[in-house]
Protein backbone atom coordinates (compact mmCIF):
# COMPACT_ATOMS: atom_id res chain seq x y z
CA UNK A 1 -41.85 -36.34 8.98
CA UNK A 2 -38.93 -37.56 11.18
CA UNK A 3 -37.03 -40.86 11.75
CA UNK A 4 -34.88 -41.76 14.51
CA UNK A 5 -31.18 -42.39 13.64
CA UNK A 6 -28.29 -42.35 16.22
CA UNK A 7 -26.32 -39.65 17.41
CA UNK A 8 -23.08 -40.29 14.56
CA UNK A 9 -25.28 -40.92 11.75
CA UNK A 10 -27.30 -37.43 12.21
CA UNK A 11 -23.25 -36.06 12.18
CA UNK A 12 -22.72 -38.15 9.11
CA UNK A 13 -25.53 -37.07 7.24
CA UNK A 14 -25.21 -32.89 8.10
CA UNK A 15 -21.50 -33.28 6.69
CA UNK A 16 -23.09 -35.19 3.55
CA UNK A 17 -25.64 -32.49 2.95
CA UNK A 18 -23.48 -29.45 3.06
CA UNK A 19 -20.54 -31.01 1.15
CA UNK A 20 -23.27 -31.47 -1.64
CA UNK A 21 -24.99 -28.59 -0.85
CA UNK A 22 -21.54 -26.02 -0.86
CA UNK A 23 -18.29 -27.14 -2.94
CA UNK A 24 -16.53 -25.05 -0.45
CA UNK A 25 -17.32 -27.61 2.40
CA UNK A 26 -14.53 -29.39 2.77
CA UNK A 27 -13.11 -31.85 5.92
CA UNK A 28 -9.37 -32.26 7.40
CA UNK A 29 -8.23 -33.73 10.26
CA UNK A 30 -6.28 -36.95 11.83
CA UNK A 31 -7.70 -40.06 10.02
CA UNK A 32 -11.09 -38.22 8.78
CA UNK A 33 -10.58 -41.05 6.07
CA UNK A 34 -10.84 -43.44 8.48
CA UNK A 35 -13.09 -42.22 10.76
CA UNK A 36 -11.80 -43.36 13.60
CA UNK A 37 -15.37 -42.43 16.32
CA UNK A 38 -17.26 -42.60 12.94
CA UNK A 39 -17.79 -38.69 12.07
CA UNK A 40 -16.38 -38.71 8.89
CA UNK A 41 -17.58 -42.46 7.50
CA UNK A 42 -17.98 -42.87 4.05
CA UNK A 43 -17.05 -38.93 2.57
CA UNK A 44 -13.85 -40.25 1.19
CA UNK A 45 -15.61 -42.56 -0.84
CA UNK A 46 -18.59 -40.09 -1.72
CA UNK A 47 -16.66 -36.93 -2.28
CA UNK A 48 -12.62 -38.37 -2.51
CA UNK A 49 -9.61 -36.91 -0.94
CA UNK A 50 -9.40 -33.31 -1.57
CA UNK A 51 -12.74 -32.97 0.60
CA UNK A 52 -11.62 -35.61 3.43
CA UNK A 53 -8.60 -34.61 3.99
CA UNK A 54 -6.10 -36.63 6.34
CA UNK A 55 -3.34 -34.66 8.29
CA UNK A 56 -0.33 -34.54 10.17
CA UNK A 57 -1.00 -35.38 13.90
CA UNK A 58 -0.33 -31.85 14.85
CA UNK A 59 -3.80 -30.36 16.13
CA UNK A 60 -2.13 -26.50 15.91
CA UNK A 61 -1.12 -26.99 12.10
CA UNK A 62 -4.79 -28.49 11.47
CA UNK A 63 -6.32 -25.50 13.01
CA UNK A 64 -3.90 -23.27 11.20
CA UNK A 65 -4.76 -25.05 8.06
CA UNK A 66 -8.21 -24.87 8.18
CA UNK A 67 -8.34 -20.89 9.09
CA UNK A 68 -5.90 -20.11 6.30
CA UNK A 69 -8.69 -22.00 3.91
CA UNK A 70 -11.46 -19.57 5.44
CA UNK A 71 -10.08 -16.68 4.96
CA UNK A 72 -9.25 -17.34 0.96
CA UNK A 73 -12.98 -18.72 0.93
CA UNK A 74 -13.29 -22.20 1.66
CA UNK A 75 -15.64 -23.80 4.13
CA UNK A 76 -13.52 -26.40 6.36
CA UNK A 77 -14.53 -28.49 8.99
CA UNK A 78 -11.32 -29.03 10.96
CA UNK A 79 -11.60 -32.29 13.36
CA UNK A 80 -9.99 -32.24 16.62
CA UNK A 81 -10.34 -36.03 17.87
CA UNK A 82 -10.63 -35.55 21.87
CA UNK A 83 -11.54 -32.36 22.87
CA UNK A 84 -8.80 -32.39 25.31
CA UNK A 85 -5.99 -31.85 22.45
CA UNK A 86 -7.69 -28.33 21.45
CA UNK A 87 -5.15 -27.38 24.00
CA UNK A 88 -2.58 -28.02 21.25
CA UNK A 89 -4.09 -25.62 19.18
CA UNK A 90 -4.87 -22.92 21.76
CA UNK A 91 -2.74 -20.51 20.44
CA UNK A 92 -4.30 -20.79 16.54
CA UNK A 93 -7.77 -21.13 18.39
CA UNK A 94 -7.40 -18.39 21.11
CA UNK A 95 -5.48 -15.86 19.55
CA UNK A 96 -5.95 -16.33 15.50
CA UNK A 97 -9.10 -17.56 14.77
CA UNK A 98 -11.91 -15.71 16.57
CA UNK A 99 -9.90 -12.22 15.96
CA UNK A 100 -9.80 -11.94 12.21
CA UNK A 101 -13.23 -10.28 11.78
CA UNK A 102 -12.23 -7.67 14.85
CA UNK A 103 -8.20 -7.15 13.46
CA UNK A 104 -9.54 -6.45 10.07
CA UNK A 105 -12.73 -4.36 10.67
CA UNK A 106 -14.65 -6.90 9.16
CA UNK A 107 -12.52 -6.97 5.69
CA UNK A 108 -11.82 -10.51 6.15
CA UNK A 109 -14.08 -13.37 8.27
CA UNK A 110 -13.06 -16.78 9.22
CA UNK A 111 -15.92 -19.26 8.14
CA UNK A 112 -15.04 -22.51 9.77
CA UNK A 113 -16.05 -25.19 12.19
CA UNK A 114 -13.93 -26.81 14.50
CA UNK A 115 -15.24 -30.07 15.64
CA UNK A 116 -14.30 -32.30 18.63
CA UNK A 117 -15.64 -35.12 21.10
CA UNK A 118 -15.78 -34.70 24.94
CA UNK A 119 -16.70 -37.26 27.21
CA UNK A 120 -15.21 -39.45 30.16
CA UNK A 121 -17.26 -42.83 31.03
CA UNK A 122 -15.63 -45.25 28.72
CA UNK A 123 -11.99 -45.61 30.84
CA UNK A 124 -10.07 -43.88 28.43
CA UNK A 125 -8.41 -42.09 30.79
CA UNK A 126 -5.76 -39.01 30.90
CA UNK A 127 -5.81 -36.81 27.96
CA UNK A 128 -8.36 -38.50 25.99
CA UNK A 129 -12.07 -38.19 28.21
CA UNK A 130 -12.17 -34.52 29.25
CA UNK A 131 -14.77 -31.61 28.99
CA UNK A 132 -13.23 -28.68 27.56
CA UNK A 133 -15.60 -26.35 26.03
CA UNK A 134 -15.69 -24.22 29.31
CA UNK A 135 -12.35 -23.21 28.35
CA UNK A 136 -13.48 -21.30 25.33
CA UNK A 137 -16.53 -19.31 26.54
CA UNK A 138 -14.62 -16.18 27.18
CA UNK A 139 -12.98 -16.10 23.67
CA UNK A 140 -13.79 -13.31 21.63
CA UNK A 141 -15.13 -13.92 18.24
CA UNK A 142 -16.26 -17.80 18.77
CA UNK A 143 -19.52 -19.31 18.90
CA UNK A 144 -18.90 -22.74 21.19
CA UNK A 145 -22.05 -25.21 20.80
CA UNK A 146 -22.55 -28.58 22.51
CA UNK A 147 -25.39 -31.13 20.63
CA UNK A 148 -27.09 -33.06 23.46
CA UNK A 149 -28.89 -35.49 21.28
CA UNK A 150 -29.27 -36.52 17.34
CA UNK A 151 -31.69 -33.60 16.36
CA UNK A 152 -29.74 -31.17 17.99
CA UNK A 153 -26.45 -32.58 16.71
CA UNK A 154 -27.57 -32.64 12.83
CA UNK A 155 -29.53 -29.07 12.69
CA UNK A 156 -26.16 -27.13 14.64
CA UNK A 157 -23.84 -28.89 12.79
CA UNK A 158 -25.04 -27.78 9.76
CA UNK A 159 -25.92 -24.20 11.47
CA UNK A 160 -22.49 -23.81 12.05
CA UNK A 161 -21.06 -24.71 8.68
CA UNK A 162 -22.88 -22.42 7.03
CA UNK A 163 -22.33 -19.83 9.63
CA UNK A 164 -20.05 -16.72 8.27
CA UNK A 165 -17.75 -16.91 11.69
CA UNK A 166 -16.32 -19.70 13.03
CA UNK A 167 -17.74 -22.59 15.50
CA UNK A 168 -16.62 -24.62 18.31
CA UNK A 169 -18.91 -27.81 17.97
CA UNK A 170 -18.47 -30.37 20.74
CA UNK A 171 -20.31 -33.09 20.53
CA UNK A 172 -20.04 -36.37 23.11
CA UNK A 173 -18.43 -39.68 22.79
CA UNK A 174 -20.94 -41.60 24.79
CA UNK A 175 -24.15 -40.15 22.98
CA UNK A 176 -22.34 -41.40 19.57
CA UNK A 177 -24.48 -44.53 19.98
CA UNK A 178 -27.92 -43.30 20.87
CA UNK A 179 -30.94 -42.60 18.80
CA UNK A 180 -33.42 -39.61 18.49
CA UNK A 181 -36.18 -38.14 15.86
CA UNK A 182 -34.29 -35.94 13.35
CA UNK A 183 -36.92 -34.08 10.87
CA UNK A 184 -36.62 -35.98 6.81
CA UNK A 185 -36.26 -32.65 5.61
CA UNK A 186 -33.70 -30.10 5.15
CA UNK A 187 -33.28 -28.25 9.19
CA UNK A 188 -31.12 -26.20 11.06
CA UNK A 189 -31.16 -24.31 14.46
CA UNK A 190 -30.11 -21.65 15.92
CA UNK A 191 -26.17 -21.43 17.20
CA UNK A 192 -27.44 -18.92 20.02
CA UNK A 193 -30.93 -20.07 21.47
CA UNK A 194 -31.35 -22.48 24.29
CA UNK A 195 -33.71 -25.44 24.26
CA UNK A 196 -36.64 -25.71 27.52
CA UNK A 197 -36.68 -29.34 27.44
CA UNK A 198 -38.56 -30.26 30.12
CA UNK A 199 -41.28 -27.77 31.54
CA UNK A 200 -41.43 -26.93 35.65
CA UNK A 201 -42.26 -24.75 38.34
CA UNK A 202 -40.39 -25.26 41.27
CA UNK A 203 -36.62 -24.98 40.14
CA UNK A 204 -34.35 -24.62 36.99
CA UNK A 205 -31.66 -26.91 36.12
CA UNK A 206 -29.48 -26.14 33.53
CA UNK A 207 -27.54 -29.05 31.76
CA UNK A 208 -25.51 -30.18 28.27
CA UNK A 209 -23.96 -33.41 26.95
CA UNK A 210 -24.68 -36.56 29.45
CA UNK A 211 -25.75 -34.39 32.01
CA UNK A 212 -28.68 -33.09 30.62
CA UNK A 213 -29.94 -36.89 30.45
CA UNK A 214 -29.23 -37.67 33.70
CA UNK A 215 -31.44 -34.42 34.64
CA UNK A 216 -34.28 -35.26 32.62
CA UNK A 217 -33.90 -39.22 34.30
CA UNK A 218 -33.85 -36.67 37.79
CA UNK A 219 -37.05 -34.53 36.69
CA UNK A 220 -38.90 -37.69 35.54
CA UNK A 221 -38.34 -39.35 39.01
CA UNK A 222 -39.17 -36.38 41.21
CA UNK A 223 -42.14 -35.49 39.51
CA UNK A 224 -43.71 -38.23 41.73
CA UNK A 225 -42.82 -36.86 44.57
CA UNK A 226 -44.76 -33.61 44.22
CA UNK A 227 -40.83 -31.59 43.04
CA UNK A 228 -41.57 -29.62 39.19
CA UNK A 229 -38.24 -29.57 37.70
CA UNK A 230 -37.67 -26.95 34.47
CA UNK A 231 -34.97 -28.74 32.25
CA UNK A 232 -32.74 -26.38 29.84
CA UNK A 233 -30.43 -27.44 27.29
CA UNK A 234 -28.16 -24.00 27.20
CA UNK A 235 -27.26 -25.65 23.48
CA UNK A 236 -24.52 -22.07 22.94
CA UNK A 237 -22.02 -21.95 25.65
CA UNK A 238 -21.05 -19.09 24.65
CA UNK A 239 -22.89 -16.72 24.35
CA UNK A 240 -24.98 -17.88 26.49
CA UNK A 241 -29.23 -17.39 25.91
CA UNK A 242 -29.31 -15.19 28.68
CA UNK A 243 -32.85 -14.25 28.37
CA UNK A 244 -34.76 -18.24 28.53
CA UNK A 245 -32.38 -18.89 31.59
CA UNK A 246 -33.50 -15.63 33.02
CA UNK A 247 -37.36 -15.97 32.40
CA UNK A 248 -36.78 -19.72 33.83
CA UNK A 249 -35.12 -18.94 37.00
CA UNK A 250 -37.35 -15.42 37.84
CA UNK A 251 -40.30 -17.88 37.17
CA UNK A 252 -39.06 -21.60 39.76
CA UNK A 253 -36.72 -19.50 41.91
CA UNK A 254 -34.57 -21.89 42.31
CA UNK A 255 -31.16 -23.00 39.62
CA UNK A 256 -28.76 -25.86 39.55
CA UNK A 257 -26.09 -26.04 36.88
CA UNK A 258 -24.50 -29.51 35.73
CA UNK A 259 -22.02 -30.65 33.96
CA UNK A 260 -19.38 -33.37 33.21
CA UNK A 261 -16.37 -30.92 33.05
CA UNK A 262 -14.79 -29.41 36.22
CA UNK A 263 -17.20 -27.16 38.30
CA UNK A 264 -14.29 -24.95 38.80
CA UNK A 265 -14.48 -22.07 36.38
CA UNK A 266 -16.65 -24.23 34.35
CA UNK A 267 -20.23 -23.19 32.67
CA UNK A 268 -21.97 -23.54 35.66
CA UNK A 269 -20.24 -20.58 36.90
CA UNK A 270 -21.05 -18.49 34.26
CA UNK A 271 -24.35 -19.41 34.24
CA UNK A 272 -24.55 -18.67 37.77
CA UNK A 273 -22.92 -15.32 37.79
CA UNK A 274 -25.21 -14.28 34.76
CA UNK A 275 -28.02 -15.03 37.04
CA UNK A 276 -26.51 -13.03 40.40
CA UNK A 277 -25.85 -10.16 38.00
CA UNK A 278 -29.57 -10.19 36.70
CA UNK A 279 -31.70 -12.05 38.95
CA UNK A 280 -30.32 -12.12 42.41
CA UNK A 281 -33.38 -10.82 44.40
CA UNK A 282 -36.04 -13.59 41.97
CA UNK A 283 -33.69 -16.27 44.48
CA UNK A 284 -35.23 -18.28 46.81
CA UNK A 285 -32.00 -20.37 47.98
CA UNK A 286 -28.50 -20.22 46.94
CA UNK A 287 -27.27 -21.39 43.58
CA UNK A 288 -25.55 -25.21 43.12
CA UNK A 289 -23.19 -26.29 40.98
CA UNK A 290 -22.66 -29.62 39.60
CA UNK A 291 -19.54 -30.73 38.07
CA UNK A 292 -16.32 -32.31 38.10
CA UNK A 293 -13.62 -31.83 41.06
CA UNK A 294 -10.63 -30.52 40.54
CA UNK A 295 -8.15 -33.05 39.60
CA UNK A 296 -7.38 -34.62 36.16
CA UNK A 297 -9.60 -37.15 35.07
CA UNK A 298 -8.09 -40.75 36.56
CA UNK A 299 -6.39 -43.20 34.42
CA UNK A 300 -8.16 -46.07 36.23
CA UNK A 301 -12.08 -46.68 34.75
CA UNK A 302 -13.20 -47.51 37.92
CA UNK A 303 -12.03 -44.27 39.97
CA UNK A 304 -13.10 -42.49 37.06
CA UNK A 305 -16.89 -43.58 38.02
CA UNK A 306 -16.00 -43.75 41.60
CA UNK A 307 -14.69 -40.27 42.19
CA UNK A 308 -14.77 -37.97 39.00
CA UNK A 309 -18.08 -38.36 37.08
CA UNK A 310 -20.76 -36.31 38.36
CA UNK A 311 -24.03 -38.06 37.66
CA UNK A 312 -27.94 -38.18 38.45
CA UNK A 313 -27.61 -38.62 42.65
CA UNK A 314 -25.51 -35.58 42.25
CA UNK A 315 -28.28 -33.53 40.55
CA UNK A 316 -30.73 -35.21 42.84
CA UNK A 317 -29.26 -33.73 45.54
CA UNK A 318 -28.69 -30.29 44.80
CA UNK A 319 -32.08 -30.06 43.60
CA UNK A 320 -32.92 -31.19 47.03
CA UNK A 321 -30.96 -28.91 48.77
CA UNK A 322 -32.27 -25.73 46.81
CA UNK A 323 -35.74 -26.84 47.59
């Protein structure tokens, strides 16, 4: 049986159910108490302090905190509030935590989750409504996972806490509000496999966070016009599922990548490279890439919309073009 809740409460409840589930599961981060975007609501009051932990706002020492924890045995869930100040912790998250399993041939592991929000669309400008999780795929030692909807959010949340090496979750701050089925009963999924959301013959799009909405809207539309559009959540940025975007593309043909974060560098790129590497000749047109250009998002709300979000005409059209 399943219900639908929204996006946050699926988060709410997989940090309820492994803090009850594991003592070890523990949460720190800026205002967790408070739950400032909603995460965290209510722990304190279930599970007190010393398992909701508050901190200094100083994203590197939170980081450092939490890894410290996971390598004496703890299970901590370290919050990052926008995804955009993981670049305060780059250093602790680059160089520390992915490595300790490879430095240590495998005497010591590093079970933690690092969670954060991306997301631009609600004019909160610089600094505080970028997509960063591109910026981690070619870490060693980290799994980087972005929930696209409630069900997904819930069962890799709780995948990843109970994963033995640590976890880049990002989730979204516009999807916080919407609802989806999420099974009664105890779930996870798996950190590494991508999701076929929509089925289709004629070309491959590949899409996370927002995006993937807006190319399931895309899909629905064009299936009136004749145009079979395969949908695929990647769900593990890194490593990617190379084998269901593989099987997808030798079978349409055709791919377009999208995302909110900047196409430069971004996952699209990977994505596409993985497929030049291993399925250049299945091709029937070049690859496009949807994304972000390459500035910083805009302060201003409406330039943000005007001029930085990508968004369904964008996927419309480069499905178009590769057909």
């Amino acid at each position: 049986m399943s219900r639908k809740i929204l996006y946050v409460q699926a988060i709410q409840e997989a940090f309820a159910e492994e803090m009850v589930r594991d003592e070890r599961v523990f949460v720190l981060g800026i205002d967790v108490q408070r739950a400032v975007f909603g995460l965290t609501a209510n722990l304190v009051g279930q599970f007190g302090p010393e398992r909701v932990r508050n901190t200094p706002i100083c994203e590197s020492g939170i980081v450092g905190a939490a890894l410290g924890a996971a390598l004496t045995g703890m299970r901590p869930c370290a919050e990052i509030m926008f995804s955009d100040f993981a670049y305060v912790a780059m250093d602790q998250i680059a160089a520390q935590v992915g490595s300790w399993r490879y430095m240590t041939g495998g005497q010591f592991k590093a079970p933690m989750v690092i969670y954060t929000l991306d997301g631009g669309g609600m004019g909160m400008g610089y600094n505080h409504s970028g997509c960063t999780e591109a910026v981690f795929q070619g870490i060693p030692g980290l799994t980087v996972v972005a929930a696209s909807d409630a069900y997904s959010a819930k069962g890799l949340l709780k995948a990843a806490i109970r994963c033995e090496d640590p976890v880049l979750f990002f989730g979204h701050k516009a999807l916080l509000g919407q609802a989806g089925d999420v099974p009664d009963e105890d779930y996870t999924l798996p950190l590494t496999q991508a999701r076929i959301v929509r089925e289709g013959r004629d070309v491959t799009v590949v899409a996370h966070h927002m995006m993937l909405h807006h190319a399931l809207a895309v899909a629905a539309a064009l299936e009136g016009e004749g145009v079979s559009v395969e949908v695929i959540d990647p769900v593990c940025i890194s490593p990617l599922d190379r084998e269901t975007i593989l099987t997808s593309v030798r079978k349409t043909g055709r791919l377009v990548t999208a995302e909110e974060g900047r196409r430069a560098g971004g996952v699209g790129a990977e994505v596409s490279a993985l497929v030049c590497e291993e399925a250049f000749f299945d091709l029937d047109a070049p690859i496009k890439r949807v994304g972000a250009p390459p500035i910083p998002v805009p302060g201003s709300a409406f330039l943000e919309q005007a001029c930085y979000l990508p968004g369904p005409d964008a996927i419309r059209d480069a499905i178009q073009a590769v057909l």
